[in-house]
N, C-alpha and C. Protein backbone atom coordinates (compact mmCIF):
# COMPACT_ATOMS: atom_id res chain seq x y z
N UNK A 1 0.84 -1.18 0.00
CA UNK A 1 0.00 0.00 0.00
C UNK A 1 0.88 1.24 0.00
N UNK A 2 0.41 2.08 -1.00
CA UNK A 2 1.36 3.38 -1.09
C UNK A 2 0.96 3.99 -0.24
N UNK A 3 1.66 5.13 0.48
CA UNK A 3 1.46 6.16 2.02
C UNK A 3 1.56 7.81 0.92
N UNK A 4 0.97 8.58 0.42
CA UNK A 4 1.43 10.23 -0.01
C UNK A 4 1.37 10.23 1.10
N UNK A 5 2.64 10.96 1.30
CA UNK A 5 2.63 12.08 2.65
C UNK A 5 2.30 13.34 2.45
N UNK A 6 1.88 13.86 3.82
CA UNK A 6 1.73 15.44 3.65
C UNK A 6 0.06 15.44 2.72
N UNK A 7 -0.91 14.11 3.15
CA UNK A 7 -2.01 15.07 2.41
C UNK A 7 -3.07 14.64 3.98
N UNK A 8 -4.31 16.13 3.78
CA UNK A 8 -5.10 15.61 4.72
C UNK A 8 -6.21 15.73 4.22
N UNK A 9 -7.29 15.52 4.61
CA UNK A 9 -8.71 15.55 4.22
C UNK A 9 -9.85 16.60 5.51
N UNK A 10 -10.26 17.16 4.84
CA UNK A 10 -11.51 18.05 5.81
C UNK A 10 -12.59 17.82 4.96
N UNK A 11 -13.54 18.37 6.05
CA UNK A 11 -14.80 18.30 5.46
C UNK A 11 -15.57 19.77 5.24
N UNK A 12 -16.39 20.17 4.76
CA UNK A 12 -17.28 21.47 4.61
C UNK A 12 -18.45 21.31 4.60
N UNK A 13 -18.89 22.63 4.70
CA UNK A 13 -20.68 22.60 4.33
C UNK A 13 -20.96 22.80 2.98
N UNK A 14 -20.03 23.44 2.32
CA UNK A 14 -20.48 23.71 0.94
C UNK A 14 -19.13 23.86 0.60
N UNK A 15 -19.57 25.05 -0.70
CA UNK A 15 -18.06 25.59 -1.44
C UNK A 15 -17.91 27.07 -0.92
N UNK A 16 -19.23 27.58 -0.49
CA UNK A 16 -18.51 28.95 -0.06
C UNK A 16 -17.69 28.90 1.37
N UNK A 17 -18.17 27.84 2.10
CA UNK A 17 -17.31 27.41 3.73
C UNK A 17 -15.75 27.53 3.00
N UNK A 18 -15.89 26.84 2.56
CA UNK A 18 -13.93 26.16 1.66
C UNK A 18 -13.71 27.18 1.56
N UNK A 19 -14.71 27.94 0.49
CA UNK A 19 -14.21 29.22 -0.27
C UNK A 19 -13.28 30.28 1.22
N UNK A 20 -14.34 30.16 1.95
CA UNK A 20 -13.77 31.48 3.33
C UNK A 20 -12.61 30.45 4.35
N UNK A 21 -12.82 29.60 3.91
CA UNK A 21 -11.37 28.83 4.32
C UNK A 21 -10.11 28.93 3.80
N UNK A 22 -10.43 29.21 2.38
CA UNK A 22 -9.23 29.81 1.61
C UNK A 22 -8.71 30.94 1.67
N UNK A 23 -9.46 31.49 1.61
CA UNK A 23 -9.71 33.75 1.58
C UNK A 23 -8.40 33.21 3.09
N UNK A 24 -9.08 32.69 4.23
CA UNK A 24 -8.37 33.22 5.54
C UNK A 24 -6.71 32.43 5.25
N UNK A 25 -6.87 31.22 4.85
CA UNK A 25 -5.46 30.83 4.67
C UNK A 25 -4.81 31.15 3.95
N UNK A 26 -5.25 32.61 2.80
CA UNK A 26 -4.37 33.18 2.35
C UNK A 26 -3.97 34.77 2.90
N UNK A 27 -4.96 35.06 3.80
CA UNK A 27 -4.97 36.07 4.59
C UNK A 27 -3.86 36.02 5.55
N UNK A 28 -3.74 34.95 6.04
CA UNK A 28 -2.61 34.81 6.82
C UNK A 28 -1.47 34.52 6.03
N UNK A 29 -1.51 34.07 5.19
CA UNK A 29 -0.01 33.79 4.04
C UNK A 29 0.58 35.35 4.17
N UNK A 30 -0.40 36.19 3.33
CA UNK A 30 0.27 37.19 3.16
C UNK A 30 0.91 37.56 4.05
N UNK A 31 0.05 37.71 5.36
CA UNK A 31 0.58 38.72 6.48
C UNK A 31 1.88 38.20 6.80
N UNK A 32 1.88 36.44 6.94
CA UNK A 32 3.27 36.34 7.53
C UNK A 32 4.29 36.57 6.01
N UNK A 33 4.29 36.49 5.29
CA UNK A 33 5.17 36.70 4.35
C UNK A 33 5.95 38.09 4.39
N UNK A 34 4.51 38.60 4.78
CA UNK A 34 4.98 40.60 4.80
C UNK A 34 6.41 40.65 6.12
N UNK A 35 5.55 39.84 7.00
CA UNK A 35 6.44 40.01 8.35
C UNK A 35 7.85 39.46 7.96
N UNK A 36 7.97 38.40 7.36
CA UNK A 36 9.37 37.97 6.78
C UNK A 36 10.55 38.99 6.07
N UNK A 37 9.57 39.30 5.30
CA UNK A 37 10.33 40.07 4.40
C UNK A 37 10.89 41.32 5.11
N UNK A 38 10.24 41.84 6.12
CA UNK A 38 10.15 42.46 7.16
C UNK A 38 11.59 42.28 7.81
N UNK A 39 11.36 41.01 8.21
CA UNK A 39 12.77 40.41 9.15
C UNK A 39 13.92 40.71 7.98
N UNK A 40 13.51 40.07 6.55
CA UNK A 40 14.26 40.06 5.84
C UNK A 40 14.90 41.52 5.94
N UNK A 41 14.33 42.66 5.17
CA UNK A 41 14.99 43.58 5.23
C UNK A 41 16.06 44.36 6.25
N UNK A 42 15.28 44.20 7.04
CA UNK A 42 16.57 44.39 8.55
C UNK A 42 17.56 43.40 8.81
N UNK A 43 17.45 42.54 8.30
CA UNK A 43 18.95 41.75 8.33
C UNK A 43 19.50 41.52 7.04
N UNK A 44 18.92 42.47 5.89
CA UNK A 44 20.09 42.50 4.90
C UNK A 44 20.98 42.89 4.69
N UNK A 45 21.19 44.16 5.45
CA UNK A 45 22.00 44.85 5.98
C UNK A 45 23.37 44.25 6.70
N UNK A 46 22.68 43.50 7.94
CA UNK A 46 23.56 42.73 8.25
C UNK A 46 24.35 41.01 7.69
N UNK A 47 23.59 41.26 7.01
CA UNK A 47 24.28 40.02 6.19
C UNK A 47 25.43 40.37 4.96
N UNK A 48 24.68 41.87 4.51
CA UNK A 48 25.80 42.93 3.34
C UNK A 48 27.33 42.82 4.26
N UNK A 49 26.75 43.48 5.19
CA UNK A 49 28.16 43.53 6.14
C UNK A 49 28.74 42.42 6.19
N UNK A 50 28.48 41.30 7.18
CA UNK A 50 29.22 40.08 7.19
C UNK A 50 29.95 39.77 5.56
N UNK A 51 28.92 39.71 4.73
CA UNK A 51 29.79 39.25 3.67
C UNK A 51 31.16 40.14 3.08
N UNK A 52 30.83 41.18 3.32
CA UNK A 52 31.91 42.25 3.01
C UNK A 52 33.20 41.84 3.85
N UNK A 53 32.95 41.63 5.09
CA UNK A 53 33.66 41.11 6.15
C UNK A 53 34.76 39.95 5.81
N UNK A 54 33.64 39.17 5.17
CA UNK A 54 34.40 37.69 4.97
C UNK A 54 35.14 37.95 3.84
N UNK A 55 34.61 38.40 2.61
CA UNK A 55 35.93 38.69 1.96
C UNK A 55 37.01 39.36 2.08
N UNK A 56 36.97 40.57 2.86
CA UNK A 56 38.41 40.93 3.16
C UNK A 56 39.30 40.45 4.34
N UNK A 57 38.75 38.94 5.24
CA UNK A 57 39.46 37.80 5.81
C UNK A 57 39.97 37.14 4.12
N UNK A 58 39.32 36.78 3.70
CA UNK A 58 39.60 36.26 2.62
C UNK A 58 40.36 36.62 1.94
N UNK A 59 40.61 37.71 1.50
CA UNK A 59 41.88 38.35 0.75
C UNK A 59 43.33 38.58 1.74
N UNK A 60 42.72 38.43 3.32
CA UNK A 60 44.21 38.80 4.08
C UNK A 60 44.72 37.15 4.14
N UNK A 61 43.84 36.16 4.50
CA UNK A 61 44.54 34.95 4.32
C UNK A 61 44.69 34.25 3.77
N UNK A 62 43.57 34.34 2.45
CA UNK A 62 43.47 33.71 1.17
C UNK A 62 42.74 32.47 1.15
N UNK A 63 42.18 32.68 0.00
CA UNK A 63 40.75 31.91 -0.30
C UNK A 63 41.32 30.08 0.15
N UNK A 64 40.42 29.71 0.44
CA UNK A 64 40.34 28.08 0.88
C UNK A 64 40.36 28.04 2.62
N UNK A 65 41.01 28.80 2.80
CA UNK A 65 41.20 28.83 4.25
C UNK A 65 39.69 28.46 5.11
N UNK A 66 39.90 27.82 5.97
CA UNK A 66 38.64 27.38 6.56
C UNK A 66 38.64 28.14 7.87
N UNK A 67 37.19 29.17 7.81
CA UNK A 67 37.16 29.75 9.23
C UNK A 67 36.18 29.32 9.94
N UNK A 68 36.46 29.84 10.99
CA UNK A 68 35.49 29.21 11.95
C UNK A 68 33.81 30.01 12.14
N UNK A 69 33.29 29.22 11.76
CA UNK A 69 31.69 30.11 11.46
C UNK A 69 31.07 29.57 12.78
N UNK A 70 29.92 29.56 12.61
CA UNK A 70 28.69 29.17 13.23
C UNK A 70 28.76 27.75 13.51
N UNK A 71 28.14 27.26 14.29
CA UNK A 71 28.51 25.75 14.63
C UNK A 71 26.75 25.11 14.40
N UNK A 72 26.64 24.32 13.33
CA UNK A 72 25.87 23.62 12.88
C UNK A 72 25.61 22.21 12.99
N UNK A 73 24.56 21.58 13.62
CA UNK A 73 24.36 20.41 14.07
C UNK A 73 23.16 19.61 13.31
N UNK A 74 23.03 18.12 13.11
CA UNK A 74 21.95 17.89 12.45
C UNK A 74 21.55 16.08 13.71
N UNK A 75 20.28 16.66 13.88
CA UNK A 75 19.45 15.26 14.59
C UNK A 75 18.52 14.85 13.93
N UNK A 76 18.61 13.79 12.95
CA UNK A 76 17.46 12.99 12.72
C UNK A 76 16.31 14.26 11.75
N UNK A 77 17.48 14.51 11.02
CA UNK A 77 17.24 15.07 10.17
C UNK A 77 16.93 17.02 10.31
N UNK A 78 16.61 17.14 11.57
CA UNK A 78 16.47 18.72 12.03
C UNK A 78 17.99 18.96 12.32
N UNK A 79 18.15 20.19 11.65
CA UNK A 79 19.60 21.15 11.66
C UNK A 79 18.97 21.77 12.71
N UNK A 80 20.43 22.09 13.18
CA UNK A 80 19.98 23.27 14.84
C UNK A 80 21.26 24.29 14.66
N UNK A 81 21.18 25.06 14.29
CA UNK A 81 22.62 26.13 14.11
C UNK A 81 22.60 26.91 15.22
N UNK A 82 23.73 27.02 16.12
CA UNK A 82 24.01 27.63 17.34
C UNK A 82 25.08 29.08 16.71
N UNK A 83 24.35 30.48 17.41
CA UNK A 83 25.25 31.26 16.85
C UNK A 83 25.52 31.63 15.25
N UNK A 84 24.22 31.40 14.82
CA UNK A 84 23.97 31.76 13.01
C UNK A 84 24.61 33.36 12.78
N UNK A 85 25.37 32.78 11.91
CA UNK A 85 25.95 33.94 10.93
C UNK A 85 24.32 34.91 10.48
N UNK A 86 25.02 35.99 9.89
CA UNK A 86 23.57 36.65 9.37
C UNK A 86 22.97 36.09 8.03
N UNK A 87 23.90 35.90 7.25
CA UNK A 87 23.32 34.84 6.07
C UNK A 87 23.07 33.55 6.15
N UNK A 88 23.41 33.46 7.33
CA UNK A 88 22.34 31.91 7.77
C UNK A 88 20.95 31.97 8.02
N UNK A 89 20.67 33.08 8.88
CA UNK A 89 19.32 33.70 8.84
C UNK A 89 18.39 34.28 7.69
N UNK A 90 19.32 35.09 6.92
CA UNK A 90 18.87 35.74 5.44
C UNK A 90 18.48 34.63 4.95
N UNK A 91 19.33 33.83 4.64
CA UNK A 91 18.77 32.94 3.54
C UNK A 91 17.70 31.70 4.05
N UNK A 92 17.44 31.80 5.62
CA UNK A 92 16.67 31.13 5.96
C UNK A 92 15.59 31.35 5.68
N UNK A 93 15.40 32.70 6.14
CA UNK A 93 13.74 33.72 5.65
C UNK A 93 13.58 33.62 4.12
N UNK A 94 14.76 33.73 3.72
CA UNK A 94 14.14 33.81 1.96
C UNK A 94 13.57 32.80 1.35
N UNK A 95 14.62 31.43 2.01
CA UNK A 95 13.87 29.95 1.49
C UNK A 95 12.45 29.85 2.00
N UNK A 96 11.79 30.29 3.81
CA UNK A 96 10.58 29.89 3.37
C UNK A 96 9.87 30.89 2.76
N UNK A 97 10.02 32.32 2.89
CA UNK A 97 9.40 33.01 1.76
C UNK A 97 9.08 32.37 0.67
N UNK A 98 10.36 31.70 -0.16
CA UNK A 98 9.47 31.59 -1.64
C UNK A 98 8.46 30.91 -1.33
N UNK A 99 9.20 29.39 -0.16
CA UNK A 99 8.15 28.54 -0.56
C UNK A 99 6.73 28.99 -0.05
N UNK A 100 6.57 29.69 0.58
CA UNK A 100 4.76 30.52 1.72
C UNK A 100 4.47 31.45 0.29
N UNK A 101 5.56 32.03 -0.69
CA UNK A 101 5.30 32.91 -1.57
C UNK A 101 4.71 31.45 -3.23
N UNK A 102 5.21 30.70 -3.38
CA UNK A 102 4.88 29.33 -4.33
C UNK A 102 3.29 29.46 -3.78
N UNK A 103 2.67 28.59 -2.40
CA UNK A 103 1.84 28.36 -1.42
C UNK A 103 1.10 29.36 -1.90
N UNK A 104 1.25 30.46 -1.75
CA UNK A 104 0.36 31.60 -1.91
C UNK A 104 -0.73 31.42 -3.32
N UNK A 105 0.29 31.63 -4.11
CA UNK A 105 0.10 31.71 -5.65
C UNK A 105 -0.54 30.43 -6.25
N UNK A 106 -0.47 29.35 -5.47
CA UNK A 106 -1.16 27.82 -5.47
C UNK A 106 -2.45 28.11 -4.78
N UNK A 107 -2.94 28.70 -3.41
CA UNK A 107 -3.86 28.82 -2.69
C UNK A 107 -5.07 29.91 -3.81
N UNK A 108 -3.96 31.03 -4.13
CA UNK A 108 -5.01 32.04 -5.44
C UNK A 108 -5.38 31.19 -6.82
N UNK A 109 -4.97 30.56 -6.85
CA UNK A 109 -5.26 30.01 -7.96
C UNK A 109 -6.49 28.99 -7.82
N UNK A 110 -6.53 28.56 -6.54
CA UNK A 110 -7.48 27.51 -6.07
C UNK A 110 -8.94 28.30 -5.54
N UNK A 111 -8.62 29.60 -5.16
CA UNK A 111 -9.61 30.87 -5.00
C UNK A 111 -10.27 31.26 -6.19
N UNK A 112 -9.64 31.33 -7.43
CA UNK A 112 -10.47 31.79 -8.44
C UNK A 112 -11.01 30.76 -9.08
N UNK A 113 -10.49 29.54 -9.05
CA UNK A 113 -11.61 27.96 -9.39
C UNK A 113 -12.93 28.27 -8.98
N UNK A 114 -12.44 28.65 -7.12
CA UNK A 114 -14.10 28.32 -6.43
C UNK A 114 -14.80 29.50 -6.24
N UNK A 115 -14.41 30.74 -6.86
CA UNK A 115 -15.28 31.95 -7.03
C UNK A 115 -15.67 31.10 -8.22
N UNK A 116 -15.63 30.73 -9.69
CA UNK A 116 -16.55 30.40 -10.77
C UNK A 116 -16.77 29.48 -9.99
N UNK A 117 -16.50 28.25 -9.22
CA UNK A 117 -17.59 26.75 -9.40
C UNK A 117 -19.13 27.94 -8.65
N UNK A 118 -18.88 29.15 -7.14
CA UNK A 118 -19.79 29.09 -6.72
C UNK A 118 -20.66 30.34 -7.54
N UNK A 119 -19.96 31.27 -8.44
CA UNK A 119 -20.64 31.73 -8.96
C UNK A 119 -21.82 31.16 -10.19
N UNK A 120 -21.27 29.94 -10.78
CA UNK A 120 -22.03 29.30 -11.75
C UNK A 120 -22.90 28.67 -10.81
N UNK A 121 -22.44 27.78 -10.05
CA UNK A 121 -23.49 26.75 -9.41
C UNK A 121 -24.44 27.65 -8.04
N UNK A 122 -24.04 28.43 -7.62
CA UNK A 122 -24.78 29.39 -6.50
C UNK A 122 -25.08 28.45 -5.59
N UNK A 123 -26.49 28.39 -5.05
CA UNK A 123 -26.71 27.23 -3.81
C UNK A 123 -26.88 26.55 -3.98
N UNK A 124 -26.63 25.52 -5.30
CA UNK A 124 -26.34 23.97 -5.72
C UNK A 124 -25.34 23.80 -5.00
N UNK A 125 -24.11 24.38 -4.84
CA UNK A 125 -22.89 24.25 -4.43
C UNK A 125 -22.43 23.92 -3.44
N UNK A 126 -23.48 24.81 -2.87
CA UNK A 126 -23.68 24.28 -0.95
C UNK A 126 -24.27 23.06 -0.68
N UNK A 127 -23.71 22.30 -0.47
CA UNK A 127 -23.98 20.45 -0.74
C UNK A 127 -22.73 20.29 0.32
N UNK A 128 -22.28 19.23 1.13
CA UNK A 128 -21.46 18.88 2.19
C UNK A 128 -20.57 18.10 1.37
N UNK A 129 -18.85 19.05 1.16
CA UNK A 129 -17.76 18.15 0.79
C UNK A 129 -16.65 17.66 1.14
N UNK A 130 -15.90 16.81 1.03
CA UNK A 130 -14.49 16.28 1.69
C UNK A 130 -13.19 16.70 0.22
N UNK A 131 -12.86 17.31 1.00
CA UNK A 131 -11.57 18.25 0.33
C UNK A 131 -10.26 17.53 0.59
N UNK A 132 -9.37 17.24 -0.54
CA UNK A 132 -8.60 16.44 0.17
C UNK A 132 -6.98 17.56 0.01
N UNK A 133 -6.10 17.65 0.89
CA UNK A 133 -5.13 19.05 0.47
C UNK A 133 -3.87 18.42 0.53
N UNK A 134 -2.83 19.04 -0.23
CA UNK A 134 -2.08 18.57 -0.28
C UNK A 134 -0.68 19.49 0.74
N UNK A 135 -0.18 19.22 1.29
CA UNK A 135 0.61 20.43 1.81
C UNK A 135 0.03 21.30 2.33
N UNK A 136 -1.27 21.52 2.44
CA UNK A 136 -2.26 22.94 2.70
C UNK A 136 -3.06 23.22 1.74
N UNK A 137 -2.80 22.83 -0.11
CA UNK A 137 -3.86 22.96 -0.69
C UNK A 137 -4.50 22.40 -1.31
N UNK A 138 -5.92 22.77 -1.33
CA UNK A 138 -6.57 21.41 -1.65
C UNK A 138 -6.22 20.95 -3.26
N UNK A 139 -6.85 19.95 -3.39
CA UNK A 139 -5.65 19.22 -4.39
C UNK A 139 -7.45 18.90 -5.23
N UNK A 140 -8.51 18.00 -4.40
CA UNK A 140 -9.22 17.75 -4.48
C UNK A 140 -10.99 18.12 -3.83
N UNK A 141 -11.54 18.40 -4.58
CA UNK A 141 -13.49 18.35 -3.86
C UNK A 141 -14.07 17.48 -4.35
N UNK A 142 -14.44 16.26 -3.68
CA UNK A 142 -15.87 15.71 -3.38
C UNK A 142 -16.94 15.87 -3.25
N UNK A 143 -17.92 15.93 -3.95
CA UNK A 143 -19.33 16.61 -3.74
C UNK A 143 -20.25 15.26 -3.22
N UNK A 144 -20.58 15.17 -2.04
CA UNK A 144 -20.99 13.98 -1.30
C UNK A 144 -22.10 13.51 -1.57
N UNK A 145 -23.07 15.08 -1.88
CA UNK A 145 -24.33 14.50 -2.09
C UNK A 145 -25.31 15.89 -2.78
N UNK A 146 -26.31 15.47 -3.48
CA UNK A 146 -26.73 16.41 -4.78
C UNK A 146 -28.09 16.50 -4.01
């Protein structure tokens, strides 16, 4: 028996329930994205610096030289970085940015499906369904009963 990971199933009252299930889980996408970028910007600065930093170690002792950074650990698959450099952080925020920023643009896209299914179908629509999501979006609707 095959296992997908990462999918779950909910249920609704209709398509406009889903629908305002979506609206909010992209309501919150944005906001935290904003806040990221947020973080982001104030530590680009400090990450400009560090890197500026490291290359002119780099030019006094010359490239290959191994310095001593941040001390990085991995358990069972979770990294734990003690003492992160600033571009350890930068580029932390940016990786999940894209991916909450991908997420986003997957979630709108799944918003303007179910504005037409509920604008065509109106209160046909509202019928009780099992949504099945993949990562967070739904992938699939079930219409249980007519």
């Amino acid at each position: 028996m095959s296992v997908t990971p990462d999918l779950e199933l909910m249920t609704f009252k209709g398509v406009k329930e889903l629908l305002n299930y979506v609206n909010s889980q992209i309501s919150d996408l944005e906001r935290r994205v904003k806040d990221i970028e947020g973080l982001m910007s104030d530590l680009k600065v400090k990450a400009d610096k560090y890197i500026a930093l490291l290359q002119m170690i780099e030019e006094i002792v010359g490239k290959g030289q191994q310095l001593p950074l941040s001390t990085t650990i991995e358990l069972t698959g979770l990294k734990i970085i003690f003492d992160p450099r600033p571009i350890d952080e930068y580029e932390t925020l940016d990786e999940s940015r894209k991916a909450m920023a991908d997420r986003l643009a997957a979630l709108t896209r799944v918003k303007d499906v179910l504005e037409i299914i509920t604008a065509k179908l109106g209160d046909k629509a509202e019928v009780p369904i099992m949504v099945e999501f993949k990562m967070g979006i739904p992938i699939k609707i079930i219409f249980r009963s007519w």
